[in-house]
N, C-alpha and C. Protein backbone atom coordinates (compact mmCIF):
# COMPACT_ATOMS: atom_id res chain seq x y z
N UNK A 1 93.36 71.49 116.62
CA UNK A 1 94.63 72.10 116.27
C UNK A 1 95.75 71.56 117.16
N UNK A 2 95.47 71.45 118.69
CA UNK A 2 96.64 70.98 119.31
C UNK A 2 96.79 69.77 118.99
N UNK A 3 95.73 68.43 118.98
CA UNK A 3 96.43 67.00 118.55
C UNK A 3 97.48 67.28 117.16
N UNK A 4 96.96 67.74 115.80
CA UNK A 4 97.76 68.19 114.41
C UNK A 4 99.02 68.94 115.57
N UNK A 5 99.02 69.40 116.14
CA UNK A 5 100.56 70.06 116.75
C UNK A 5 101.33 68.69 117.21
N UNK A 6 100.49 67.98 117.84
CA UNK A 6 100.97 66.89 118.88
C UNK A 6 101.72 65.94 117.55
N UNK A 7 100.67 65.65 116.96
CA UNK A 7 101.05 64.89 115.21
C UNK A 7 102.40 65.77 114.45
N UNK A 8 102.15 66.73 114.70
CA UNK A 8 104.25 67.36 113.79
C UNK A 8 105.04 67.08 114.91
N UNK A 9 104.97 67.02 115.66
CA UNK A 9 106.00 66.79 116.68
C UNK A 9 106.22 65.27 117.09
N UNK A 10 105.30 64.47 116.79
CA UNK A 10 105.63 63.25 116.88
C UNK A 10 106.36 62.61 115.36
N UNK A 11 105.71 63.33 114.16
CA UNK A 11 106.18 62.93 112.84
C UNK A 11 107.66 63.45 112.83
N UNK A 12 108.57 64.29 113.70
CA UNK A 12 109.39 64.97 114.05
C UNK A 12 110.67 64.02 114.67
N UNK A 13 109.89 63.23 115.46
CA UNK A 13 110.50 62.00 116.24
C UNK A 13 110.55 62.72 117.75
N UNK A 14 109.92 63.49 117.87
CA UNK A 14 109.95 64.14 119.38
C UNK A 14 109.52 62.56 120.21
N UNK A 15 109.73 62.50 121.34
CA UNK A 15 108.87 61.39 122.11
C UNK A 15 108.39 62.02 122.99
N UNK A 16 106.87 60.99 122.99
CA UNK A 16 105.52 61.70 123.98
C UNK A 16 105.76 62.68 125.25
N UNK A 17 106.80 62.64 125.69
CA UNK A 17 106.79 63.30 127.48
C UNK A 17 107.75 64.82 126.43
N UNK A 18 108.23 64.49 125.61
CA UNK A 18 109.18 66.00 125.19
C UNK A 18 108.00 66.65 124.43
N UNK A 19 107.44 65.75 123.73
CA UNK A 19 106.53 66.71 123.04
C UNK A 19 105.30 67.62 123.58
N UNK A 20 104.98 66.82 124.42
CA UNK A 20 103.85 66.94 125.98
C UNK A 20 104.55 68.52 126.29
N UNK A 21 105.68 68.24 127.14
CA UNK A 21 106.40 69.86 127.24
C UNK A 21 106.18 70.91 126.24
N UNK A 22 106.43 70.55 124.89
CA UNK A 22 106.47 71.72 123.89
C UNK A 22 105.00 72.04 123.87
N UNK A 23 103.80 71.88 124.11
CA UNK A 23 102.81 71.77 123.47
C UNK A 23 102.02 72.16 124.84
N UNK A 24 102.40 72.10 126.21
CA UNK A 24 101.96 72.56 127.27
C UNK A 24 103.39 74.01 126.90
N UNK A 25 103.89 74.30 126.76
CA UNK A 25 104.60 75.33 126.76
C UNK A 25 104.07 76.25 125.46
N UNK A 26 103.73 75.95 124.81
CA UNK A 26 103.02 76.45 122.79
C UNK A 26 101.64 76.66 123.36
N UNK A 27 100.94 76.34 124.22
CA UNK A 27 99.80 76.37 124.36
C UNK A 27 98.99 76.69 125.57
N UNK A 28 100.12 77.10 126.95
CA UNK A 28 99.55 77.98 127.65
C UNK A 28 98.85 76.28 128.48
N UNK A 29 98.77 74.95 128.28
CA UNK A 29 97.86 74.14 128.72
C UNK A 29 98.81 73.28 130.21
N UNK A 30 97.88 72.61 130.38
CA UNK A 30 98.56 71.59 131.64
C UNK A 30 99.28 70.56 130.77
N UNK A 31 100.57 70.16 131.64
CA UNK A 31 101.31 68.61 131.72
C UNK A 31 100.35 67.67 130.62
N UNK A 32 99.82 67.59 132.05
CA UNK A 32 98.70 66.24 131.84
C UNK A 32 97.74 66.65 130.32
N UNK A 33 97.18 67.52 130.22
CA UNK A 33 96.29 67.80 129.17
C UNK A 33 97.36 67.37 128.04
N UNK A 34 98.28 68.34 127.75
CA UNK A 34 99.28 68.45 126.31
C UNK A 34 99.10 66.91 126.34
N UNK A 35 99.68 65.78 127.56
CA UNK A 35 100.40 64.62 127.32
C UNK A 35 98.93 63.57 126.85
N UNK A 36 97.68 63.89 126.63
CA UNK A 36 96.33 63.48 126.59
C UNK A 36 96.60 63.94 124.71
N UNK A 37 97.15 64.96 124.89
CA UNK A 37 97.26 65.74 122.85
C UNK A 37 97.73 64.30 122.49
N UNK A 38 99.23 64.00 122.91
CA UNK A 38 100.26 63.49 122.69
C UNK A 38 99.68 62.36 122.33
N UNK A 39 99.51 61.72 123.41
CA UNK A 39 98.49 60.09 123.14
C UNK A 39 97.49 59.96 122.52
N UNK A 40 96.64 61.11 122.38
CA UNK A 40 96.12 60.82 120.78
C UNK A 40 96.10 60.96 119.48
N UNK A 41 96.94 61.62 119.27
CA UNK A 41 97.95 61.96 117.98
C UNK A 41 98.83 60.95 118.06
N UNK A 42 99.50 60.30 118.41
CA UNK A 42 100.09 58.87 118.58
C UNK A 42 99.13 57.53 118.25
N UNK A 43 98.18 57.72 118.53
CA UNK A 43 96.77 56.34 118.46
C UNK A 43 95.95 56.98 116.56
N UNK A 44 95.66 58.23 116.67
CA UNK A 44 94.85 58.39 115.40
C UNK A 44 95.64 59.22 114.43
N UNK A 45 96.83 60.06 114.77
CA UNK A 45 97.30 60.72 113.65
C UNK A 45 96.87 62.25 113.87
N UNK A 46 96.74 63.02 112.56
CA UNK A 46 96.22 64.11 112.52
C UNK A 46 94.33 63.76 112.44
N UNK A 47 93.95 65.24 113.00
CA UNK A 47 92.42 65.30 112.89
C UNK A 47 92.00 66.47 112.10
N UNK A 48 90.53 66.29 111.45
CA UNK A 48 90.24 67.50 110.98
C UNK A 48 89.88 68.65 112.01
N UNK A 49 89.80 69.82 111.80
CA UNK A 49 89.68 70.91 112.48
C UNK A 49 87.70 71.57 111.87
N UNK A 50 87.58 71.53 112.67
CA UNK A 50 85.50 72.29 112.09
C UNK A 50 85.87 73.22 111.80
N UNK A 51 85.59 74.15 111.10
CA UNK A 51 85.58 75.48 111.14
C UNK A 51 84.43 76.44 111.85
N UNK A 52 84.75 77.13 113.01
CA UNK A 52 84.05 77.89 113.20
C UNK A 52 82.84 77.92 113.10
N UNK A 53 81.79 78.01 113.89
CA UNK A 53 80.48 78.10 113.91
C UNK A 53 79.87 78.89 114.85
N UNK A 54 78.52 79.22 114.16
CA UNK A 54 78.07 80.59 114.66
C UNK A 54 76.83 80.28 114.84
N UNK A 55 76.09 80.89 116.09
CA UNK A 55 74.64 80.83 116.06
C UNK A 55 73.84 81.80 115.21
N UNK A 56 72.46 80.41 114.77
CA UNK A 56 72.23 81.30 113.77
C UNK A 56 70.61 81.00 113.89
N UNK A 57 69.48 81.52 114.29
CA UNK A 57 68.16 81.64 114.79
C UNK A 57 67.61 81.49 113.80
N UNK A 58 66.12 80.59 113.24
CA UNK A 58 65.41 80.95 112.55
C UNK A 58 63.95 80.01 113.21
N UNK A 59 62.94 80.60 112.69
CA UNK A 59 61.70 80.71 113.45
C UNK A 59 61.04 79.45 112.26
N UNK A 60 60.93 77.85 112.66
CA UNK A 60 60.39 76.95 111.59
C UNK A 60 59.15 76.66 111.97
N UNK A 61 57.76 76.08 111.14
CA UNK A 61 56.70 75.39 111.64
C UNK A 61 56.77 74.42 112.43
N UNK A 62 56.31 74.90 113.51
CA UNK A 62 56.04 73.50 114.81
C UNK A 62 56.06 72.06 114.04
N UNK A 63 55.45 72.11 112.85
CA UNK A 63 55.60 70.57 112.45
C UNK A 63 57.10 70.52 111.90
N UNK A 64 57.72 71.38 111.47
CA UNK A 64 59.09 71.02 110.55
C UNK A 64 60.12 70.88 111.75
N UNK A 65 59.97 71.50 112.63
CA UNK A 65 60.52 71.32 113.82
C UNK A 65 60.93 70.35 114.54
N UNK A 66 59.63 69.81 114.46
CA UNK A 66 59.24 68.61 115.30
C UNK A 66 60.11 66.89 114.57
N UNK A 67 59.92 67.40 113.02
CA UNK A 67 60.72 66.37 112.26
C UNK A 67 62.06 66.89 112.20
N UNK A 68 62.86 67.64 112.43
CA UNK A 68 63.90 67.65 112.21
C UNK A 68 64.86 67.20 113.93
N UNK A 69 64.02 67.55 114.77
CA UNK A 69 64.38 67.36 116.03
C UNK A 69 64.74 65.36 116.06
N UNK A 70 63.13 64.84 115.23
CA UNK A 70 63.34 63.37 115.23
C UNK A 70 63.98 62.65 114.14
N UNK A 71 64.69 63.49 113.22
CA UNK A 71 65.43 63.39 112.47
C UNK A 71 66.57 62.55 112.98
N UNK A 72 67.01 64.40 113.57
CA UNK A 72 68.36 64.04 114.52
C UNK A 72 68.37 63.16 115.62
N UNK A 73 67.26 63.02 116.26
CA UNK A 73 67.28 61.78 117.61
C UNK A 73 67.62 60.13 116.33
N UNK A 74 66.95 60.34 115.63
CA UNK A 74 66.86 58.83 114.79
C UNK A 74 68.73 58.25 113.98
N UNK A 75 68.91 59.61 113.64
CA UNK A 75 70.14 59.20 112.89
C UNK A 75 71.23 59.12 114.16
N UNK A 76 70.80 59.56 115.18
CA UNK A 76 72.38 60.15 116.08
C UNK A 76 73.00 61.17 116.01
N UNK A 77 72.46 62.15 115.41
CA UNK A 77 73.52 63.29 115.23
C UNK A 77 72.49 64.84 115.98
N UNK A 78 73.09 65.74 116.30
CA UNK A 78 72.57 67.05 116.57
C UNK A 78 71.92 67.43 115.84
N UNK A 79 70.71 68.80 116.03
CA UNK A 79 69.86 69.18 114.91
C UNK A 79 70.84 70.24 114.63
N UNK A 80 71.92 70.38 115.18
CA UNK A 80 72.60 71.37 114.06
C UNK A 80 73.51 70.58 113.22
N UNK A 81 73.71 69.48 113.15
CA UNK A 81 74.23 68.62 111.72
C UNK A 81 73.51 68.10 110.82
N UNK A 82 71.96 68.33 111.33
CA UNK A 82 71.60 67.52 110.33
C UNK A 82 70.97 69.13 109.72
N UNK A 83 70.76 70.14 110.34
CA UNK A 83 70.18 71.56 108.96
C UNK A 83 71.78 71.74 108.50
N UNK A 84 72.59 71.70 109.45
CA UNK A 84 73.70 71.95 108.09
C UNK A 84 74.04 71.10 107.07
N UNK A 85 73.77 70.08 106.98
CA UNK A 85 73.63 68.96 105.77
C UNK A 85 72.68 69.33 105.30
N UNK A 86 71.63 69.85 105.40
CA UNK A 86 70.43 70.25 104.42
C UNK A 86 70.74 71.23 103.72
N UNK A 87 71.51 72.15 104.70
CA UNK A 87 71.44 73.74 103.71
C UNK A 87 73.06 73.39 103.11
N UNK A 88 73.82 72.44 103.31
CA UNK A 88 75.05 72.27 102.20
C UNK A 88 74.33 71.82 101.35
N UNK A 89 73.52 70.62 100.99
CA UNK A 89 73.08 70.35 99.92
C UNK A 89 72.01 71.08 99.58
N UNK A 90 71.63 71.93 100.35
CA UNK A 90 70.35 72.37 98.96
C UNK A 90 70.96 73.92 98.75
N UNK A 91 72.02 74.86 99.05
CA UNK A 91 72.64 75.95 98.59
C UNK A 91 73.47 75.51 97.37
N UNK A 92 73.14 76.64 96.19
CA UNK A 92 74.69 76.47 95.46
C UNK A 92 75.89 76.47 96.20
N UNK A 93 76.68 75.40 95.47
CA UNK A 93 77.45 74.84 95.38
C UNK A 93 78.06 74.07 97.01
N UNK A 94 76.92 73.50 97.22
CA UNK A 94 77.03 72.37 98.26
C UNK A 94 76.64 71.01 97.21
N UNK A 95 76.41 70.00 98.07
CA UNK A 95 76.57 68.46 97.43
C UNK A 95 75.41 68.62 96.18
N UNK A 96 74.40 68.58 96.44
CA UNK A 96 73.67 68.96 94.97
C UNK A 96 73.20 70.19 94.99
N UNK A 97 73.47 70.33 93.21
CA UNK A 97 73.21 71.62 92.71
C UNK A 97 72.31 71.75 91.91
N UNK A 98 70.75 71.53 92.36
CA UNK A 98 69.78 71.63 91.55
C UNK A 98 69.34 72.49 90.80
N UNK A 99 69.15 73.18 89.58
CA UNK A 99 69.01 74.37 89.24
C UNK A 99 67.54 75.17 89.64
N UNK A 100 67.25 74.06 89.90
CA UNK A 100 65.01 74.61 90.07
C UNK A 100 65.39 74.95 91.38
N UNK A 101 66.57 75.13 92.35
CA UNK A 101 65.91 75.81 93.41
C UNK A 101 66.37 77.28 93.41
């Protein structure tokens, strides 16, 4: 959310050290931090924002476990991106919508 702040204020024509101020002043943050917003909203633009995430426990077979753990070591990503790519695509109305499940 703060780089997208840093990004209206630069699309604004603010320049980096004024906008740095507004955005350490909007945000309660340090100088230095806001002016870190600034410079990268200047280099990439706006970013997406995750929404919110919540812990969420469930008890799997030691073997399903074990593959999803080397799942995620193999692709690069966390085992919480790769069950949430599983359960987007296999819930209605995530990427596929199989009817047999």
């Amino acid at each position: 959310m703060r780089i997208n702040a840093a990004a209206e204020l630069a699309e604004a024509g603010l320049p980096a050290a004024e906008a740095a101020r507004v955005l350490a002043a909007r945000f309660g943050c340090s100088a230095r931090q806001a002016r870190r917003y600034a410079d990268t909203a200047a280099r990439s633009g706006r970013v997406a924002v995750p929404e919110p995430a919540a812990v969420f426990t469930v008890k799997l077979p030691v073997r399903l476990a074990a593959a999803v753990r080397e799942h995620a070591a193999a692709s690069g990503r966390t085992i919480s991106a790769v069950v949430a790519q599983a359960l987007e695509e296999f819930l209605p109305g995530g990427g596929r919508n199989d009817p047999r499940r």
